[in-house]
N, C-alpha and C. Protein backbone atom coordinates (compact mmCIF):
# COMPACT_ATOMS: atom_id res chain seq x y z
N UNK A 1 -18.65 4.95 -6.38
CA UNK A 1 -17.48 4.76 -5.54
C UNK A 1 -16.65 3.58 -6.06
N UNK A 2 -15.11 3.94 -6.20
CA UNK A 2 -14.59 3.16 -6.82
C UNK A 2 -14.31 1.43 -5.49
N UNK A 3 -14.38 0.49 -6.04
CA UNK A 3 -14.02 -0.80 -5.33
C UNK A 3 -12.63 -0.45 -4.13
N UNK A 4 -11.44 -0.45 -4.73
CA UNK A 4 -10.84 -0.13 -4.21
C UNK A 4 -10.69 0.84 -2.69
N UNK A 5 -11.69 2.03 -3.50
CA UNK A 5 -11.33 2.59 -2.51
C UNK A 5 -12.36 2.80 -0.90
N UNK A 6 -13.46 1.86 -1.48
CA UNK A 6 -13.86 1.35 -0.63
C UNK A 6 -13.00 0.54 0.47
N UNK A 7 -12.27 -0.56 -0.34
CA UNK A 7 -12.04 -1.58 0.42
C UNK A 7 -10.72 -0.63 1.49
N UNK A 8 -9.92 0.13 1.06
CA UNK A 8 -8.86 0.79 1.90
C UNK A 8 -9.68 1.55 3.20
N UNK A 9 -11.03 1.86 2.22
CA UNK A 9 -11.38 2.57 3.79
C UNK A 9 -11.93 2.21 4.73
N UNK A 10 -12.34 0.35 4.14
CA UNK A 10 -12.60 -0.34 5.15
C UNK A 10 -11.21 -0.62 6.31
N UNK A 11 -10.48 -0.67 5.27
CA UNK A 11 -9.45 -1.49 6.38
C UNK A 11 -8.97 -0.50 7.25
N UNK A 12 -8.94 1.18 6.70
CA UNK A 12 -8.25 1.89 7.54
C UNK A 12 -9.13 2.06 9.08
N UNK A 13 -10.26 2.03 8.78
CA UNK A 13 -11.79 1.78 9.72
C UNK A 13 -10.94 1.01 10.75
N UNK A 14 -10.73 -0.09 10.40
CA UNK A 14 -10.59 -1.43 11.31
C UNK A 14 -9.36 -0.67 12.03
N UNK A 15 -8.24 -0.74 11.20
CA UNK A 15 -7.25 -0.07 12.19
C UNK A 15 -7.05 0.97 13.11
N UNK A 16 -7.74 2.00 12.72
CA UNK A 16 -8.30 2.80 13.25
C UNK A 16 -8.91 2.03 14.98
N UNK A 17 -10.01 1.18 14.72
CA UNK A 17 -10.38 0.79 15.51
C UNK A 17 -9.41 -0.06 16.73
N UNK A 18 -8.87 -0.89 16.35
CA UNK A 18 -7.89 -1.09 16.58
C UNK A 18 -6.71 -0.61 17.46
N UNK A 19 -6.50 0.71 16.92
CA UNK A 19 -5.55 1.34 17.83
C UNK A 19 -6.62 2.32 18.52
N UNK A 20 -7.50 2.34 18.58
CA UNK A 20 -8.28 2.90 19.70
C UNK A 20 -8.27 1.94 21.08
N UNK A 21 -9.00 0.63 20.57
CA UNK A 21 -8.79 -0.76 21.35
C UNK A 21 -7.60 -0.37 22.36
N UNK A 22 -6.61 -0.10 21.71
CA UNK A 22 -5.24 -0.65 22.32
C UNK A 22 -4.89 0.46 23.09
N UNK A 23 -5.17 1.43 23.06
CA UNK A 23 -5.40 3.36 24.00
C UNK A 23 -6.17 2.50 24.77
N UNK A 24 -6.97 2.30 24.42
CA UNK A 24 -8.07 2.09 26.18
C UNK A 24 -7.44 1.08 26.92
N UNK A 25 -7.35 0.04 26.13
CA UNK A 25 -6.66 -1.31 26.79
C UNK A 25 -5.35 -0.82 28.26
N UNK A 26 -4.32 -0.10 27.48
CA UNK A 26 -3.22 -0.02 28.02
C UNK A 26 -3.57 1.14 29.08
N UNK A 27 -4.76 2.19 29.14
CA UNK A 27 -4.54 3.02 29.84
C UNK A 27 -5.21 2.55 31.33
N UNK A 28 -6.55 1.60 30.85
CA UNK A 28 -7.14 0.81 31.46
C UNK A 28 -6.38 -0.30 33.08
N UNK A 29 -5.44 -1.00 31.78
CA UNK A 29 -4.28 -1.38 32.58
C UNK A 29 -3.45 -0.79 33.59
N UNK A 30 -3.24 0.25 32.99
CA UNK A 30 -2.27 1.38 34.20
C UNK A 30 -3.30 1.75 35.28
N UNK A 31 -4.17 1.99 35.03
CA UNK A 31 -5.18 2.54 35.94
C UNK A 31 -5.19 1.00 37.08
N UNK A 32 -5.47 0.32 37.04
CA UNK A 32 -5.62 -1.27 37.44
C UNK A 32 -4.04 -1.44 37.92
N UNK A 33 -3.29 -1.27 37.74
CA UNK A 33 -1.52 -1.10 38.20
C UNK A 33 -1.65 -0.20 39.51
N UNK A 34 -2.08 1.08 38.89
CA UNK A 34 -1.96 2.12 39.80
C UNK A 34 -2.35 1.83 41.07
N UNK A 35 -3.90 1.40 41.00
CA UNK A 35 -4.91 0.71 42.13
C UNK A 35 -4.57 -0.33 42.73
N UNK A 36 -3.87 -1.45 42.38
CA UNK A 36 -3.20 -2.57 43.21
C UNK A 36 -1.72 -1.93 43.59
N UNK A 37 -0.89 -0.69 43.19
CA UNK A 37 0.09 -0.16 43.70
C UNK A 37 -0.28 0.40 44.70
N UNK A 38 -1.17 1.32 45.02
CA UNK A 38 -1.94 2.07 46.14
C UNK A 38 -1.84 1.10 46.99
């Protein structure tokens, strides 16, 4: 496996992760909005 393309698929990993983080985060939030709107 070339170096490189290791290292891209590390990083795409992370971002990946990342914008998963940020889906839960924000939907999380709304949900928590919703419930103190109720």
């Amino acid at each position: 496996m070339d170096i490189k393309e290791w290292y891209y698929g590390q990083h795409r990993e992370k971002q990946h992760t990342e914008n998963l983080t940020k889906i839960v985060a924000s939907k999380f939030q709304t949900k928590l909005e919703h419930q103190y709107a109720a």
